[in-house]
C-alpha atoms as a PDB file:
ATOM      1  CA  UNK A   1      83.968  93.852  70.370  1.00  0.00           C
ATOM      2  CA  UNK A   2      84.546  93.655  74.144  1.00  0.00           C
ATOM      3  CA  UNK A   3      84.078  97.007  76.456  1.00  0.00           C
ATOM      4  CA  UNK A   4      86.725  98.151  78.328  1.00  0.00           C
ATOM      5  CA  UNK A   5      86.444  98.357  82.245  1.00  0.00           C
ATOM      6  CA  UNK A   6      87.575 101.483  83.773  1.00  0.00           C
ATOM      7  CA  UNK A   7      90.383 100.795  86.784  1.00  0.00           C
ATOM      8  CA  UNK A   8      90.746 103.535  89.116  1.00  0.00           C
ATOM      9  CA  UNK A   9      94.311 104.561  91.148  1.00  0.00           C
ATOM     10  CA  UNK A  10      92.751 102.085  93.758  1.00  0.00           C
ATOM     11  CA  UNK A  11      92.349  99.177  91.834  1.00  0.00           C
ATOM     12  CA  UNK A  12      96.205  99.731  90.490  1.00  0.00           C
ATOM     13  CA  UNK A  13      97.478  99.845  94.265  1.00  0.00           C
ATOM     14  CA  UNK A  14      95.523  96.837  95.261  1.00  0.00           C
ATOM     15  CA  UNK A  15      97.108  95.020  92.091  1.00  0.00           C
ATOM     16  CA  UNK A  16     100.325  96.146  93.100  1.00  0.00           C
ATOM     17  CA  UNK A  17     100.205  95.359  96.822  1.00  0.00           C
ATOM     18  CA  UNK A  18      98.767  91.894  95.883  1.00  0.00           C
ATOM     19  CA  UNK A  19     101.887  91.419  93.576  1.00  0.00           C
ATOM     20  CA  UNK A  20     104.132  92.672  96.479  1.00  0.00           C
ATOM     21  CA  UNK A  21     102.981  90.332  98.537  1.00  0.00           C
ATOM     22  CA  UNK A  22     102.902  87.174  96.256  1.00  0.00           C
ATOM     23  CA  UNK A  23     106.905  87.870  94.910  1.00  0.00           C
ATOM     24  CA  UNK A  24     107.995  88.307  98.970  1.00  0.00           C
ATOM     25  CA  UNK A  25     106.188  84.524 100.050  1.00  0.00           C
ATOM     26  CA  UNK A  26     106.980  83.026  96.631  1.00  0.00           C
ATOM     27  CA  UNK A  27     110.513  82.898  97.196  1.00  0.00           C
ATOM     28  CA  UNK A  28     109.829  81.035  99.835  1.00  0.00           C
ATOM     29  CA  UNK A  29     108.715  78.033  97.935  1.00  0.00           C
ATOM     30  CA  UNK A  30     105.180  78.285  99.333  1.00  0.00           C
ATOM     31  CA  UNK A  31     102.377  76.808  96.714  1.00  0.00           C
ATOM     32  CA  UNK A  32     100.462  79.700  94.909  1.00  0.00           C
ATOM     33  CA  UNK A  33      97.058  78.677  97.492  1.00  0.00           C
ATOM     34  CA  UNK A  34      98.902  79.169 100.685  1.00  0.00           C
ATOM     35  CA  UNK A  35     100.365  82.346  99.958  1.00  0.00           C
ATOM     36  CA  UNK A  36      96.125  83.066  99.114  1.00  0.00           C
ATOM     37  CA  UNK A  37      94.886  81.608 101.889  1.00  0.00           C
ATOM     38  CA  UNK A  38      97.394  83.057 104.285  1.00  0.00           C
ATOM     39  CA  UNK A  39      98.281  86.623 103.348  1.00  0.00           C
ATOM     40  CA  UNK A  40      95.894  87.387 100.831  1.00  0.00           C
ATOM     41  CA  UNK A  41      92.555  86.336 101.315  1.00  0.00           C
ATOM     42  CA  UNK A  42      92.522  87.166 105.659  1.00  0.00           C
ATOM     43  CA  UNK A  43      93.418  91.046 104.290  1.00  0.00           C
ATOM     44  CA  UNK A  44      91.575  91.962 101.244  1.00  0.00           C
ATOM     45  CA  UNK A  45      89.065  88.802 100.947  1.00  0.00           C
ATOM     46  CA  UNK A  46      88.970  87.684  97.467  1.00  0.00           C
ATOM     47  CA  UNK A  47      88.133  84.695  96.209  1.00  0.00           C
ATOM     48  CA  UNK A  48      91.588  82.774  94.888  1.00  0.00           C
ATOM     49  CA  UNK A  49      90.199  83.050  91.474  1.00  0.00           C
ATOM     50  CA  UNK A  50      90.655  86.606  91.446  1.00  0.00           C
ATOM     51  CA  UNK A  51      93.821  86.458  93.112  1.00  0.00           C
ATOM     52  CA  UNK A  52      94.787  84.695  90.050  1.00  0.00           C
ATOM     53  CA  UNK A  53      93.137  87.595  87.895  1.00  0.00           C
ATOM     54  CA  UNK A  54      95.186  89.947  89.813  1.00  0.00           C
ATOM     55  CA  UNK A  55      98.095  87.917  88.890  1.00  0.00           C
ATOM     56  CA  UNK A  56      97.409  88.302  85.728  1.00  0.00           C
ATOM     57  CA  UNK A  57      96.398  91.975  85.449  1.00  0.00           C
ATOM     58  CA  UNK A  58      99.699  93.271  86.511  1.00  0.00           C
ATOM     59  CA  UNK A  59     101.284  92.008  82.548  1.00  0.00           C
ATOM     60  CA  UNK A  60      98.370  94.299  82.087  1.00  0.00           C
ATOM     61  CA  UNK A  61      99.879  97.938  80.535  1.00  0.00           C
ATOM     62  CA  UNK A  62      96.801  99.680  81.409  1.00  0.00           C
ATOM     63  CA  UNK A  63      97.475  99.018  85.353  1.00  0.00           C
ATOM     64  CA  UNK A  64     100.272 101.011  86.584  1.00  0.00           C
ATOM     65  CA  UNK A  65     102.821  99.328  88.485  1.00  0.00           C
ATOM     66  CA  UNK A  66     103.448 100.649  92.191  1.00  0.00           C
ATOM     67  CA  UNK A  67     106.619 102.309  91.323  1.00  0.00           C
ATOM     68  CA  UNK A  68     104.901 104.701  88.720  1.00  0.00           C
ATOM     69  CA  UNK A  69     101.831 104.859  91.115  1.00  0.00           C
ATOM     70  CA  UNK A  70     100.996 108.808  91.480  1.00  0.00           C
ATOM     71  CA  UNK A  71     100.116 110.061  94.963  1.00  0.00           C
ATOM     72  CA  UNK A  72      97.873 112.398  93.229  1.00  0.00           C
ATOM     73  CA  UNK A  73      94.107 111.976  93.899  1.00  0.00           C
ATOM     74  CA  UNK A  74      94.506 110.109  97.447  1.00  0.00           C
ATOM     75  CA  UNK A  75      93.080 111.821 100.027  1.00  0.00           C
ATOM     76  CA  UNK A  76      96.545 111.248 102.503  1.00  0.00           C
ATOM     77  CA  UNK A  77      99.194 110.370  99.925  1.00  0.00           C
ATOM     78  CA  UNK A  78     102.088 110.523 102.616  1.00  0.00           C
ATOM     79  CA  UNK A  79     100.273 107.535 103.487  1.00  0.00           C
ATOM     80  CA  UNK A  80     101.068 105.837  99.837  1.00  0.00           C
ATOM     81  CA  UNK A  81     104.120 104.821 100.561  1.00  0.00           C
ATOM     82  CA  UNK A  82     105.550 104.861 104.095  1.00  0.00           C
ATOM     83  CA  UNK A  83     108.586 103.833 103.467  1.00  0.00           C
ATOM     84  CA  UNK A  84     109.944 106.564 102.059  1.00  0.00           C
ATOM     85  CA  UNK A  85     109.226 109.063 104.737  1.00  0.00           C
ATOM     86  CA  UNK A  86     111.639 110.898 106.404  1.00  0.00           C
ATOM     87  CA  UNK A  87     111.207 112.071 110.130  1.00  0.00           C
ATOM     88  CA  UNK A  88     113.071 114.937 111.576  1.00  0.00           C
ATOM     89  CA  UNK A  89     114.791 113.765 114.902  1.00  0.00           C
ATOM     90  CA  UNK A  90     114.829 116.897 116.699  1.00  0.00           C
ATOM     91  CA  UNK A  91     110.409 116.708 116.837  1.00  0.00           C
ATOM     92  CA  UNK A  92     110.284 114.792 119.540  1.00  0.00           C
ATOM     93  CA  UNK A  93     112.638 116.417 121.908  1.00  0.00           C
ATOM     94  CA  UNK A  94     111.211 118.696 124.873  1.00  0.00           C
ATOM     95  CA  UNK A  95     111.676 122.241 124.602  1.00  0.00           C
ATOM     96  CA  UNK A  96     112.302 124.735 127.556  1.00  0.00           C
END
C-alpha cells in the first residue's frame, strides 16, 4: 500500500506551465531534451527526469489542469493568468 503525496495549487500550475511549454516547442519537431534543456531546465531547474515525471503527472486526475486552475488561495491571482486581463484605456490619459 503506497502513501499518497499531497500536491498543492503550486505544484498543479508548475505541471501545467511545464505542459504549456512542452505542446508550444513540440510542434516544432524539437527532440523531447532540447525543449528541457532550453526552456525548461534555464527557468524552473529540474533535472530532465522530472521533466519527464511532470510529463507524466498531467494524465494524472488528481492534478488539475490550468484551465480548471482556481485563483483562489494565491496571494495576487490577477497575476494567474495575464492573459485574460482587461485594461481600461481611458487610465492612462492626463486629466485637467
Amino acid at each position: 500500500m503506497g502513501k499518497k503525496k499531497r500536491r498543492g495549487k503550486s505544484y498543479a500550475k508548475r505541471v501545467a506551465d511545464i505542459n504549456q511549454i512542452y505542446d508550444s516547442y513540440v510542434k516544432t519537431g524539437l527532440s523531447n531534451r532540447e525543449i528541457w534543456r532550453r526552456y525548461i531546465w534555464p527557468q524552473y531547474g529540474i533535472s530532465e527526469r522530472t521533466f519527464y515525471n511532470l510529463l507524466k503527472a498531467s494524465g494524472n486526475p488528481l492534478v488539475e489542469d490550468r484551465s480548471v486552475l482556481s485563483a483562489e488561495g494565491f496571494l495576487f491571482p490577477e497575476l494567474l493568468f495575464p492573459e485574460d486581463e482587461v485594461r481600461d484605456p481611458s487610465y492612462f490619459r492626463v486629466r485637467s
